[in-house]
C-alpha atoms as a PDB file:
ATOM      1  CA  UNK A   1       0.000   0.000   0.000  1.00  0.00           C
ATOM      2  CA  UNK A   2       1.254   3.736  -0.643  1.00  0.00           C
ATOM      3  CA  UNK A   3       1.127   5.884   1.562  1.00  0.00           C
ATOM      4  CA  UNK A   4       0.667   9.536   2.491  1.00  0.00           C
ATOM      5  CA  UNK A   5       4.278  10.499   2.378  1.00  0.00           C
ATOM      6  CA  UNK A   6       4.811   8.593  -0.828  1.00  0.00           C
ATOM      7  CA  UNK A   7       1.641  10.516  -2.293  1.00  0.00           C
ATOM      8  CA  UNK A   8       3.213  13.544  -1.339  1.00  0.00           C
ATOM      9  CA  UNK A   9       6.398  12.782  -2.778  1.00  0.00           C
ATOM     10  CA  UNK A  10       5.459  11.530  -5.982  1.00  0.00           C
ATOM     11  CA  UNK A  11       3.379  14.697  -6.551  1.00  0.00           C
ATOM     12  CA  UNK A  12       6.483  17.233  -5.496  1.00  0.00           C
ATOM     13  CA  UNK A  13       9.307  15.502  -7.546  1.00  0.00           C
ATOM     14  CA  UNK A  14       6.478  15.270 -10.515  1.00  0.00           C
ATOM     15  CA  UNK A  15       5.947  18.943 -10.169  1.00  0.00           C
ATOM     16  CA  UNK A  16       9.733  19.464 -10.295  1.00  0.00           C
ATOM     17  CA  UNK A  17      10.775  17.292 -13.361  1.00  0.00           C
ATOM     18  CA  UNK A  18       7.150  18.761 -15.350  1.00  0.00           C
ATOM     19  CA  UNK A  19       9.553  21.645 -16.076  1.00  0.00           C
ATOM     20  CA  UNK A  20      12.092  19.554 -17.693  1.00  0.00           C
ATOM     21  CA  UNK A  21       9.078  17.813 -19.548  1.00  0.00           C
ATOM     22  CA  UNK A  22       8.000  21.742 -20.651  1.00  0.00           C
ATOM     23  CA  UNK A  23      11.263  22.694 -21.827  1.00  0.00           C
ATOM     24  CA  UNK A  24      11.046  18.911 -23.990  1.00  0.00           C
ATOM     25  CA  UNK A  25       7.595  19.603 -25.523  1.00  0.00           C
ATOM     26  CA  UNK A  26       8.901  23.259 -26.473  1.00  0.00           C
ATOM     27  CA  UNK A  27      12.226  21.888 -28.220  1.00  0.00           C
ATOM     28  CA  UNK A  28      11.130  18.672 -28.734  1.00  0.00           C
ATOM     29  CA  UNK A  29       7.975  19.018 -29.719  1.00  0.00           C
ATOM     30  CA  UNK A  30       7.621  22.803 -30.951  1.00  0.00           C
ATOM     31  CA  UNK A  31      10.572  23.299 -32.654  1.00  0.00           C
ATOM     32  CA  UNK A  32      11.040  19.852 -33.544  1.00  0.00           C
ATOM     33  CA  UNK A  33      14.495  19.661 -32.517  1.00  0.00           C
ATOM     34  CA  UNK A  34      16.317  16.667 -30.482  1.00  0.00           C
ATOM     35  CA  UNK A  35      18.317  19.229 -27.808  1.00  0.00           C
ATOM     36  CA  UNK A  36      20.780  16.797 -25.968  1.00  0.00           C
ATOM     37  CA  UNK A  37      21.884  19.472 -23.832  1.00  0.00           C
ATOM     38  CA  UNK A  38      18.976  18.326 -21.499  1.00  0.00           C
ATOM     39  CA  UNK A  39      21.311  16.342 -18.857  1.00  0.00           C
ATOM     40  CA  UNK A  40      24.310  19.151 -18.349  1.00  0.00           C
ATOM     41  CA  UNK A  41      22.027  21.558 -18.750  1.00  0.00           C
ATOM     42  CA  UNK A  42      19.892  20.233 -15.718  1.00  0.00           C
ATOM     43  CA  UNK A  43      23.158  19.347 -13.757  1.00  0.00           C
ATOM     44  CA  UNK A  44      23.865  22.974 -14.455  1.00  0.00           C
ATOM     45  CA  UNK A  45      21.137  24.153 -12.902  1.00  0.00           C
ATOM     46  CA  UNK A  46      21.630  22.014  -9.717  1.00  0.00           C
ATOM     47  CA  UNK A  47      25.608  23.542  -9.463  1.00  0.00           C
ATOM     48  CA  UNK A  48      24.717  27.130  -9.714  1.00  0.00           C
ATOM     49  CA  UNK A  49      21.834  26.900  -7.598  1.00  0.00           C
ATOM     50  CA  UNK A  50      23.369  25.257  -4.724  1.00  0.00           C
ATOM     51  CA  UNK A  51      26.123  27.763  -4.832  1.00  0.00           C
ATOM     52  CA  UNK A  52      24.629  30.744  -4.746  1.00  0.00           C
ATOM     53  CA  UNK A  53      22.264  29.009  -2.230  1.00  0.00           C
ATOM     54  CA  UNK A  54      24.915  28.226  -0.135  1.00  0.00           C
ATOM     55  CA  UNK A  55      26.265  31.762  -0.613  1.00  0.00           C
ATOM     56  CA  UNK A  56      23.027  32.788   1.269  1.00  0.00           C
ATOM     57  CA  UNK A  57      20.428  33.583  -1.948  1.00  0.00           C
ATOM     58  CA  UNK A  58      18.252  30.560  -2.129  1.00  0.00           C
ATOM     59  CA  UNK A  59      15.612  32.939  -3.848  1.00  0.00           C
ATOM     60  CA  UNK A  60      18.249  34.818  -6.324  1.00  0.00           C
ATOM     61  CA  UNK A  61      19.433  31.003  -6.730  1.00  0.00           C
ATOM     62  CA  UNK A  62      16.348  30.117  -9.442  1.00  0.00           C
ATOM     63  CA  UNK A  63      16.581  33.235 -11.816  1.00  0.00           C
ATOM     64  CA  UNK A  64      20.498  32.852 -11.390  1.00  0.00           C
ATOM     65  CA  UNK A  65      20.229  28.718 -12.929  1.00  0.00           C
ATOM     66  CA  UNK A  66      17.796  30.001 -15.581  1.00  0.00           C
ATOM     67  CA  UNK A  67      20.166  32.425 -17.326  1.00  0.00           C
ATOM     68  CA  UNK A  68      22.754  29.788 -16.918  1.00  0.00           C
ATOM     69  CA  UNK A  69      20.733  27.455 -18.381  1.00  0.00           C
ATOM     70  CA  UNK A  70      19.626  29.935 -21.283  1.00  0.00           C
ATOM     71  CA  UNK A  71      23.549  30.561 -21.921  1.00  0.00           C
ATOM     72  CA  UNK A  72      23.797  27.065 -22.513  1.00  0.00           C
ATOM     73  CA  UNK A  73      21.543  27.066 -24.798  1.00  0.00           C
ATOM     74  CA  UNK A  74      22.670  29.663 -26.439  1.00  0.00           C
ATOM     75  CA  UNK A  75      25.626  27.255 -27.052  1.00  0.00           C
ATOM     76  CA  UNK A  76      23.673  24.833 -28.789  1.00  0.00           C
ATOM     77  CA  UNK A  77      21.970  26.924 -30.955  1.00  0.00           C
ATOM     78  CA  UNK A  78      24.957  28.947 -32.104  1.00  0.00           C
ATOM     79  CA  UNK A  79      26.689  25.445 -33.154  1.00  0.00           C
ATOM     80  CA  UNK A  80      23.659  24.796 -34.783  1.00  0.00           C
ATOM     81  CA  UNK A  81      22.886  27.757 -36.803  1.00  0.00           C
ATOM     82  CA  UNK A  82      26.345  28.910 -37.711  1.00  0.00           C
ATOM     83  CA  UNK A  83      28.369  26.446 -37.452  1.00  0.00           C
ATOM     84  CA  UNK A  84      25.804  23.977 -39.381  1.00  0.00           C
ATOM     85  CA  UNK A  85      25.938  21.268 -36.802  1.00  0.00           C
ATOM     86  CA  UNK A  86      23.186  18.847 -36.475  1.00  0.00           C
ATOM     87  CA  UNK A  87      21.037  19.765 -33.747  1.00  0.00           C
ATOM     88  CA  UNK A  88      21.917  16.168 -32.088  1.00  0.00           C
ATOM     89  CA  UNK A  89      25.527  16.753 -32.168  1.00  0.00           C
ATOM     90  CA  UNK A  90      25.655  20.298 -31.373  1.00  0.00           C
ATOM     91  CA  UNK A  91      23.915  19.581 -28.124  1.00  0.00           C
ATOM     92  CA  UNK A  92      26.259  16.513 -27.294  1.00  0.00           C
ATOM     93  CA  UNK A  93      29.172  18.770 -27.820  1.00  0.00           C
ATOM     94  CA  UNK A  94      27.738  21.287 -25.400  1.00  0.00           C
ATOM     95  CA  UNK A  95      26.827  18.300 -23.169  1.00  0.00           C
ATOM     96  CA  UNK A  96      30.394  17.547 -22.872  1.00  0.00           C
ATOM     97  CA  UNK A  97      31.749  20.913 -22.160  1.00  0.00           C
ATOM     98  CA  UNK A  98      29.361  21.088 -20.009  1.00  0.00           C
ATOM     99  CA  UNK A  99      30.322  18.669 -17.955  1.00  0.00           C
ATOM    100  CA  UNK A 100      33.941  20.464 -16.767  1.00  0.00           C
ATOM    101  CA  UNK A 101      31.245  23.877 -16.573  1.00  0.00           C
ATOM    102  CA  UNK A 102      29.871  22.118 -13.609  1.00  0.00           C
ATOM    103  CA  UNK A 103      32.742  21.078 -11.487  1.00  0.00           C
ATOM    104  CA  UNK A 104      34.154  24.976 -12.072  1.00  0.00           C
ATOM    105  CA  UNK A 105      30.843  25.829 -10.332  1.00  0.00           C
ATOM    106  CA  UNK A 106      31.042  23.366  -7.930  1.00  0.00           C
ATOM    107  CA  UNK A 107      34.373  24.512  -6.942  1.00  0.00           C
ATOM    108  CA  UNK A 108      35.506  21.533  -8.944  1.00  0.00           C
ATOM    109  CA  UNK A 109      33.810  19.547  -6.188  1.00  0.00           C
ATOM    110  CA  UNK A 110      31.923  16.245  -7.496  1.00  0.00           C
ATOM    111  CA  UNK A 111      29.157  17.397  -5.021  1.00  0.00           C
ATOM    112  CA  UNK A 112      27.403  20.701  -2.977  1.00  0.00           C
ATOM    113  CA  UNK A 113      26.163  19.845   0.498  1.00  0.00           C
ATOM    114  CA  UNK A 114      23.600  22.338   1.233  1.00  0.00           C
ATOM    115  CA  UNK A 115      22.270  20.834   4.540  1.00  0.00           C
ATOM    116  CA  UNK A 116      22.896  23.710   6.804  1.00  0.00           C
ATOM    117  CA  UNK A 117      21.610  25.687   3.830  1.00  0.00           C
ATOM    118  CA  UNK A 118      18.220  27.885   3.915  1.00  0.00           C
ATOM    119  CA  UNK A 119      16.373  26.901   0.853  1.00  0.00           C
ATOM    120  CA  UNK A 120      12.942  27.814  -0.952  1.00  0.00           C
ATOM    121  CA  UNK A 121      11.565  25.677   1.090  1.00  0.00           C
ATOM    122  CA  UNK A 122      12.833  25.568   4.179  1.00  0.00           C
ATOM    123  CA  UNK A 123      12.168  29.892   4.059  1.00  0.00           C
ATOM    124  CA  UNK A 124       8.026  28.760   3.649  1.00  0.00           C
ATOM    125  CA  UNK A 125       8.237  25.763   6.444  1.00  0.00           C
ATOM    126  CA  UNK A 126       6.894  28.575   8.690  1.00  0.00           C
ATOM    127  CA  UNK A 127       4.067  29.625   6.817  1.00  0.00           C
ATOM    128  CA  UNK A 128       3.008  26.210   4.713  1.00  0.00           C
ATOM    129  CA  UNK A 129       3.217  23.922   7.181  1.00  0.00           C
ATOM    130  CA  UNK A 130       3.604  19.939   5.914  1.00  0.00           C
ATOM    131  CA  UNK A 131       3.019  21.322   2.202  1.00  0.00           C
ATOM    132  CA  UNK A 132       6.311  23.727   2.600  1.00  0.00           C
ATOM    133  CA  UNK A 133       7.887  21.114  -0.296  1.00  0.00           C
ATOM    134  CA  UNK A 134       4.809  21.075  -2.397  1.00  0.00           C
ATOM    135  CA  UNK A 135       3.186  24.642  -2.886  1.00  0.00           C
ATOM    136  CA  UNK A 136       6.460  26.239  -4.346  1.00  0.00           C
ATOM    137  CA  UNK A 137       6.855  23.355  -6.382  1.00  0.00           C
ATOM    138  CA  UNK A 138       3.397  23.389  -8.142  1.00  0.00           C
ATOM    139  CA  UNK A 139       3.616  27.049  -7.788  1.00  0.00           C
ATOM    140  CA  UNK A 140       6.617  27.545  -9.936  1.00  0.00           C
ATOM    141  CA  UNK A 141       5.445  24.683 -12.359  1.00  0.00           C
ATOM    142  CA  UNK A 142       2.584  26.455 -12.800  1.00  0.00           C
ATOM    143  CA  UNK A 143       3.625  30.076 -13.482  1.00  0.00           C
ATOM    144  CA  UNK A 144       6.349  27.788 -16.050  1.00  0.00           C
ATOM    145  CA  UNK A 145       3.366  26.595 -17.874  1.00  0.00           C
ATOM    146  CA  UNK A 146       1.124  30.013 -17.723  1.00  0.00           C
ATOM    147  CA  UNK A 147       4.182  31.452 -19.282  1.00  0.00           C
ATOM    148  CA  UNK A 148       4.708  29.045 -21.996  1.00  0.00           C
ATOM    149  CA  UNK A 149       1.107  28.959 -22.782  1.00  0.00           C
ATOM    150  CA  UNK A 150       0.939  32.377 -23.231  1.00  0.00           C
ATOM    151  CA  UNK A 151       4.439  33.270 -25.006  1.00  0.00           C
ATOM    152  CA  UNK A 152       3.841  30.612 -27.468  1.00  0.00           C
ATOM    153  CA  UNK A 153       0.414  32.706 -28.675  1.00  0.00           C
ATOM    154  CA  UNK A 154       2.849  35.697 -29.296  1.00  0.00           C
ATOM    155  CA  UNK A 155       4.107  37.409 -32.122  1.00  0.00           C
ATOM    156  CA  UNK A 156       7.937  35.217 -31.443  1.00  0.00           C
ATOM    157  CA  UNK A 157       6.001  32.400 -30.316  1.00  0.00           C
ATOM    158  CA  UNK A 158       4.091  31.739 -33.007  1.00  0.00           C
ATOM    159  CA  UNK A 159       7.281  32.484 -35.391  1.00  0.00           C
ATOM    160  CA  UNK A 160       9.006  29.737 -33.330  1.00  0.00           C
ATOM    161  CA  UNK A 161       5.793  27.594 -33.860  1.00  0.00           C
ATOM    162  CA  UNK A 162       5.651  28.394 -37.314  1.00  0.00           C
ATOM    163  CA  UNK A 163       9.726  27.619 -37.431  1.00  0.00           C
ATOM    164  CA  UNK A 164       9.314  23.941 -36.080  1.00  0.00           C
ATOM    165  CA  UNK A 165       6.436  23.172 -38.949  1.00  0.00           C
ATOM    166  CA  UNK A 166       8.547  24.405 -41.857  1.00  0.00           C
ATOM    167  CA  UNK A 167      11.406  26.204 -41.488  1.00  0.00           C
ATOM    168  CA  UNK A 168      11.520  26.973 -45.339  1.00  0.00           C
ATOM    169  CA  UNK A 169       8.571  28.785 -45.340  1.00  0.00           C
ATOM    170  CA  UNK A 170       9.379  30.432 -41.926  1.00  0.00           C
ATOM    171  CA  UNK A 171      12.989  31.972 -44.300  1.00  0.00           C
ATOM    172  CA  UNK A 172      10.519  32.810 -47.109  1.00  0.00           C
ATOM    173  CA  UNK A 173       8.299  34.786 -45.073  1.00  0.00           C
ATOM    174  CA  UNK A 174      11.327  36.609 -43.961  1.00  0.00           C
ATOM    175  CA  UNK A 175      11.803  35.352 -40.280  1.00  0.00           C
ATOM    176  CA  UNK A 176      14.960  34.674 -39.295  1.00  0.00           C
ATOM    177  CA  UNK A 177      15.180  31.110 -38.330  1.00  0.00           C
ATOM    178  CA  UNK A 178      18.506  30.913 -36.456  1.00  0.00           C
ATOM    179  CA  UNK A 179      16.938  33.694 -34.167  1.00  0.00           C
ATOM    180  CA  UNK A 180      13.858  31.760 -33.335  1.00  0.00           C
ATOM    181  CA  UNK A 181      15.889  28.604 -32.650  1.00  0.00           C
ATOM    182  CA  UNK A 182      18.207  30.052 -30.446  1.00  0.00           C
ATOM    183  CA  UNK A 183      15.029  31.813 -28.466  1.00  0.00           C
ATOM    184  CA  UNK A 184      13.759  28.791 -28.093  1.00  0.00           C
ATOM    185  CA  UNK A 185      16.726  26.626 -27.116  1.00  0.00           C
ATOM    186  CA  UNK A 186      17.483  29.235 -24.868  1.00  0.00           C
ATOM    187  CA  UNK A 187      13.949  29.047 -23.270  1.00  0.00           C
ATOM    188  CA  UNK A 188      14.196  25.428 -23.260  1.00  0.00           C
ATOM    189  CA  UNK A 189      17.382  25.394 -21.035  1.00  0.00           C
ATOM    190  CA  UNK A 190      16.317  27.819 -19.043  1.00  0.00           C
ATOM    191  CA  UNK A 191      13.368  25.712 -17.660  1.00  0.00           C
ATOM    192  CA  UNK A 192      15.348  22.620 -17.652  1.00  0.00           C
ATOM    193  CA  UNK A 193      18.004  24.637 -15.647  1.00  0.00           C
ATOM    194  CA  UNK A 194      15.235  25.840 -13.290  1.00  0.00           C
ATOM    195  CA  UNK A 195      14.056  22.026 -12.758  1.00  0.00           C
ATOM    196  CA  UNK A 196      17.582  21.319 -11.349  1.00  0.00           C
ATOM    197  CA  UNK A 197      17.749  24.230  -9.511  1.00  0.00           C
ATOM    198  CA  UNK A 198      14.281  23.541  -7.662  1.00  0.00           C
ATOM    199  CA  UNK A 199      15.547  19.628  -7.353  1.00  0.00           C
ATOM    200  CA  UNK A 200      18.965  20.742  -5.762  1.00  0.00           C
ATOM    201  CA  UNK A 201      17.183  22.966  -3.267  1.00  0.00           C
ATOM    202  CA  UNK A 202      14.341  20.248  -2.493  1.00  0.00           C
ATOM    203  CA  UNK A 203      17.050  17.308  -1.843  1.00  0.00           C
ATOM    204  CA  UNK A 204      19.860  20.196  -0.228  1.00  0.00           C
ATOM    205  CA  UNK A 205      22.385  18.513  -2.839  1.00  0.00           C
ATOM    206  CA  UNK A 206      23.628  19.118  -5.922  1.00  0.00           C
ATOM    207  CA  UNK A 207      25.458  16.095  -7.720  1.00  0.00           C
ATOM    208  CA  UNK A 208      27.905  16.049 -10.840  1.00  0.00           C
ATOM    209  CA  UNK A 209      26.025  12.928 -11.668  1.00  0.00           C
ATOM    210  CA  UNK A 210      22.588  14.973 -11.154  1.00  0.00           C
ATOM    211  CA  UNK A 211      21.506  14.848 -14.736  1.00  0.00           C
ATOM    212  CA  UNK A 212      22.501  11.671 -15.962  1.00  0.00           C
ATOM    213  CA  UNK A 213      19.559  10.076 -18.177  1.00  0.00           C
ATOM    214  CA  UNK A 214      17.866  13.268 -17.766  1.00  0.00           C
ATOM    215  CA  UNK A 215      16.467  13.294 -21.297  1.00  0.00           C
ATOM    216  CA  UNK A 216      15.031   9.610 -20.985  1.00  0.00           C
ATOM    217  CA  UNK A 217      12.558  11.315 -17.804  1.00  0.00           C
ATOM    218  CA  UNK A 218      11.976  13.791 -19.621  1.00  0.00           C
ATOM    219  CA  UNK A 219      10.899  12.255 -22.869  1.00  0.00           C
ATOM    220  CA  UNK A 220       8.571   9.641 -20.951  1.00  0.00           C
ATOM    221  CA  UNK A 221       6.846  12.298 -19.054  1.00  0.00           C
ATOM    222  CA  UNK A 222       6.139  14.468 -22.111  1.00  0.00           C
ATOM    223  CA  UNK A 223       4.778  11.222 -24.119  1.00  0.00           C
ATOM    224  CA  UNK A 224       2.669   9.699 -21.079  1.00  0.00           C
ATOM    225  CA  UNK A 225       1.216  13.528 -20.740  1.00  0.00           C
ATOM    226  CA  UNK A 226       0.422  13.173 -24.552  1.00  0.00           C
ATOM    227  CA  UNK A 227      -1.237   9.596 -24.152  1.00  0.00           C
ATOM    228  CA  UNK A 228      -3.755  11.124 -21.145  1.00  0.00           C
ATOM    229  CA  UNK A 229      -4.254  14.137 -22.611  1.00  0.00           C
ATOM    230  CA  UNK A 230      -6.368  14.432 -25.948  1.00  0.00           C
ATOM    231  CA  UNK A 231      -4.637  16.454 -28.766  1.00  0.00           C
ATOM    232  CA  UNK A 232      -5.852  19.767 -28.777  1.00  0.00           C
ATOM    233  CA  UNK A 233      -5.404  22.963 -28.102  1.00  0.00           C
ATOM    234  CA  UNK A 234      -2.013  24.420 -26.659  1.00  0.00           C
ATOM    235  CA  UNK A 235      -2.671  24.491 -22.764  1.00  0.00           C
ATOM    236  CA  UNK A 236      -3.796  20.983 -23.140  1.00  0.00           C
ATOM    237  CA  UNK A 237      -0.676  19.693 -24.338  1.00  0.00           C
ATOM    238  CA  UNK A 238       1.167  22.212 -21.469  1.00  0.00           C
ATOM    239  CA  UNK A 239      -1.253  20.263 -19.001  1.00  0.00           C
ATOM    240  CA  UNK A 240      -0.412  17.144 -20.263  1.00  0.00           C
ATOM    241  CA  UNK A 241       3.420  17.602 -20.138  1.00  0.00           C
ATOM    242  CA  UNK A 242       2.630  18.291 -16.387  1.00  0.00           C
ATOM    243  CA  UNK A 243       0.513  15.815 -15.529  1.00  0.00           C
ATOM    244  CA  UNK A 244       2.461  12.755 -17.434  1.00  0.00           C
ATOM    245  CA  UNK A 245       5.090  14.042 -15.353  1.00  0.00           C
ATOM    246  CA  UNK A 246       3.621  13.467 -12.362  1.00  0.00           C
ATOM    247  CA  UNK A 247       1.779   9.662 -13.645  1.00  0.00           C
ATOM    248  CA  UNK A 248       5.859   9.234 -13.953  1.00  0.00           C
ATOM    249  CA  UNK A 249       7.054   9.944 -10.655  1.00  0.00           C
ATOM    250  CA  UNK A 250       3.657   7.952  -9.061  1.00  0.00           C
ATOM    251  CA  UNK A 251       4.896   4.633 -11.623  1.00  0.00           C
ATOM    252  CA  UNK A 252       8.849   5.313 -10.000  1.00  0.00           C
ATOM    253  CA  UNK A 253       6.864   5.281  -6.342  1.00  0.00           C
ATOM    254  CA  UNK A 254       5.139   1.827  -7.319  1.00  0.00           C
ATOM    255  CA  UNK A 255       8.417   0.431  -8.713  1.00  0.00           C
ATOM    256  CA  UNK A 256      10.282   1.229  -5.571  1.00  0.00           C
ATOM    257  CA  UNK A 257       7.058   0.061  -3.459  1.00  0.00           C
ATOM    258  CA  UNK A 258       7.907  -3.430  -4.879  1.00  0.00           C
ATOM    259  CA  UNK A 259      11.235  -3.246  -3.948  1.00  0.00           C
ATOM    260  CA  UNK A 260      12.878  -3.345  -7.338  1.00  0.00           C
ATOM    261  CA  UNK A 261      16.422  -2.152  -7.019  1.00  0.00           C
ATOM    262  CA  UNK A 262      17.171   1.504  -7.679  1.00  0.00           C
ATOM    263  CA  UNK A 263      19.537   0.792 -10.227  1.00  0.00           C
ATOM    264  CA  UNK A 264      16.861  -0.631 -12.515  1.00  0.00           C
ATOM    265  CA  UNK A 265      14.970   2.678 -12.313  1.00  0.00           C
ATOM    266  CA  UNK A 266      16.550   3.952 -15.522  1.00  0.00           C
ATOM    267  CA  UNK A 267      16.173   0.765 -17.160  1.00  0.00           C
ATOM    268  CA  UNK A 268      12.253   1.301 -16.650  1.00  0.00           C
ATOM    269  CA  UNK A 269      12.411   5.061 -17.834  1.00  0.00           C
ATOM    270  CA  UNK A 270      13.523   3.301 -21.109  1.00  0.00           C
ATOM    271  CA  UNK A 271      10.765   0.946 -21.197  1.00  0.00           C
ATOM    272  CA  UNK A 272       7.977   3.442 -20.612  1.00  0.00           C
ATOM    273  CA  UNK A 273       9.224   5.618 -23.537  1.00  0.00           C
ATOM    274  CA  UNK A 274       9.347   2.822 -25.478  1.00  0.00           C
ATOM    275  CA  UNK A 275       6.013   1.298 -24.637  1.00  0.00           C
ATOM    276  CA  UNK A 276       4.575   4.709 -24.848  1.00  0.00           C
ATOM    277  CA  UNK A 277       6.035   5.379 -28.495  1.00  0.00           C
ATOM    278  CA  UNK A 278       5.756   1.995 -29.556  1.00  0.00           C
ATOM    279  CA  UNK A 279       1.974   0.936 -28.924  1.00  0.00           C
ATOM    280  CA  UNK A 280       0.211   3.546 -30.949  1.00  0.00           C
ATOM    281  CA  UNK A 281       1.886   2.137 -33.592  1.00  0.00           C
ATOM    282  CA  UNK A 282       1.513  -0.897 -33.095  1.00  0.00           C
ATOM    283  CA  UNK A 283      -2.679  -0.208 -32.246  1.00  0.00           C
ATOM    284  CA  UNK A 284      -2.623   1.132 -35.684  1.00  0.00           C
ATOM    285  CA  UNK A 285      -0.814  -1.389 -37.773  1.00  0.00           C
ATOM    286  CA  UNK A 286      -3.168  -3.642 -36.150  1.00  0.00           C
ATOM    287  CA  UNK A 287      -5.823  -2.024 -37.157  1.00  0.00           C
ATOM    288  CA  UNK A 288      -4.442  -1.759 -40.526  1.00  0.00           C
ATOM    289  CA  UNK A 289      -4.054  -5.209 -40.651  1.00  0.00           C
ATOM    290  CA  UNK A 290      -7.782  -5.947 -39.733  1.00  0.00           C
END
């Protein structure tokens, strides 16, 4: 049987990864680009928020990871543009890099202990009570997705919409592409920097090792949101990025509930995406078939 605390757990941690499963669904999804900067990117967000944490600015902390995450980006989508490097390989080249980034932040420490640290949370223990982990959490995962909804109906947003359905026409209409890409990229990192820096705050760690199969979460939380939710309109799929990241976290709590080893957890990530990609298709060539 589950209970309360694993409830409340699931539904925190789900809240915290939904951002990395928004800043998939707008690169991903939107501009129809495979950005593998997703795991040093993340880890990226847990060194610099940590740090400044521990420098006393747990608050300053989250907009601090964000631009770090959006210059990282930035990275990617230079390589990309003007260099002419596939989007996959441009973001495993800033992957890498990334990678020494962190340990400079870190104080080229393989870890951050932040527990003597105030955090985000601990600052709204007073006032929330037993839901001092989960209000912020939903609370920034929701202003994430109010934001997304409502950029993506802009004048840029829709250009960035418009450049993931056909670039060509987006050049013809005069639009630069490479600007919209690296907007988005940059917008992209920046929430999957601020899902690290909300994670490193809620566990009072950061890791090295923080972001490791970071994309694979991601990914199954975006395409488990997409199986709930019906296709639709644009705060539908922002919902459903949210809430498949939360089904994820609850199937993780099961997993663990039947004591499989925590080692196999990313070994079930894997299967989920691929069950999750695979049986549509599979529905429909059976159908086909019939």
């Amino acid at each position: 049987m589950i209970s309360t605390a694993v409830i409340m757990s699931a539904l925190e941690l789900g809240c915290v990864y939904a951002l990395v499963a928004l800043a998939l669904f707008l690169s991903f999804r939107v501009l129809n680009i495979a950005d593998m900067t997703t795991d040093g990117t993340f880890t990226l967000g847990c060194a610099v928020s940590a740090t400044v944490a521990v420098a006393g600015h747990p608050i300053l902390a989250l907009p601090a990871a964000m631009l770090a995450g959006a210059a990282a980006g930035s990275v990617t989508a230079l390589l990309q543009t003007r260099f002419r490097i596939p989007s996959i390989l441009a973001g495993i080249i800033t992957n890498t890099g990334l990678y020494t980034v962190n340990l400079a932040v870190m104080g080229f420490s393989s870890n951050v202990n932040m527990l003597k640290t105030d955090t985000i949370f601990s600052l709204m223990k007073p006032v929330l009570g037993t839901s001092y982990k989960l209000v912020p959490a939903f609370v920034i995962t929701l202003m994430a997705g109010l934001f997304l909804i409502f950029f993506l109906k802009t004048r840029l947003g829709l250009s960035i919409r418009a450049t993931g359905d056909n670039a060509d026409m987006v050049r013809a209409s005069s639009i630069n592409t490479a600007f919209t890409v690296t907007i988005g990229l940059c917008m992209s990192n920046a929430l999957t920097a601020l899902s690290g820096a909300v994670l490193a705050q809620y566990q009072k760690t950061a890791d090295i090792n923080l972001g490791t199969g970071m994309v694979i979460i991601g990914l199954a939380s975006l395409i488990i949101g997409e199986t709930i939710m019906p296709k639709g309109k644009m705060w539908m799929k922002v919902v459903g990025a949210i809430l498949g990241s939360v089904v994820y976290r609850f199937i993780i709590a099961i997993a663990l509930r039947l004591d499989l080893p925590s080692e196999c957890l990313k070994l079930i990530s894997a299967v989920i995406v691929a069950l999750a990609i695979g049986l549509p298709a599979m529905k429909a060539a059976k159908k086909g078939g019939n």
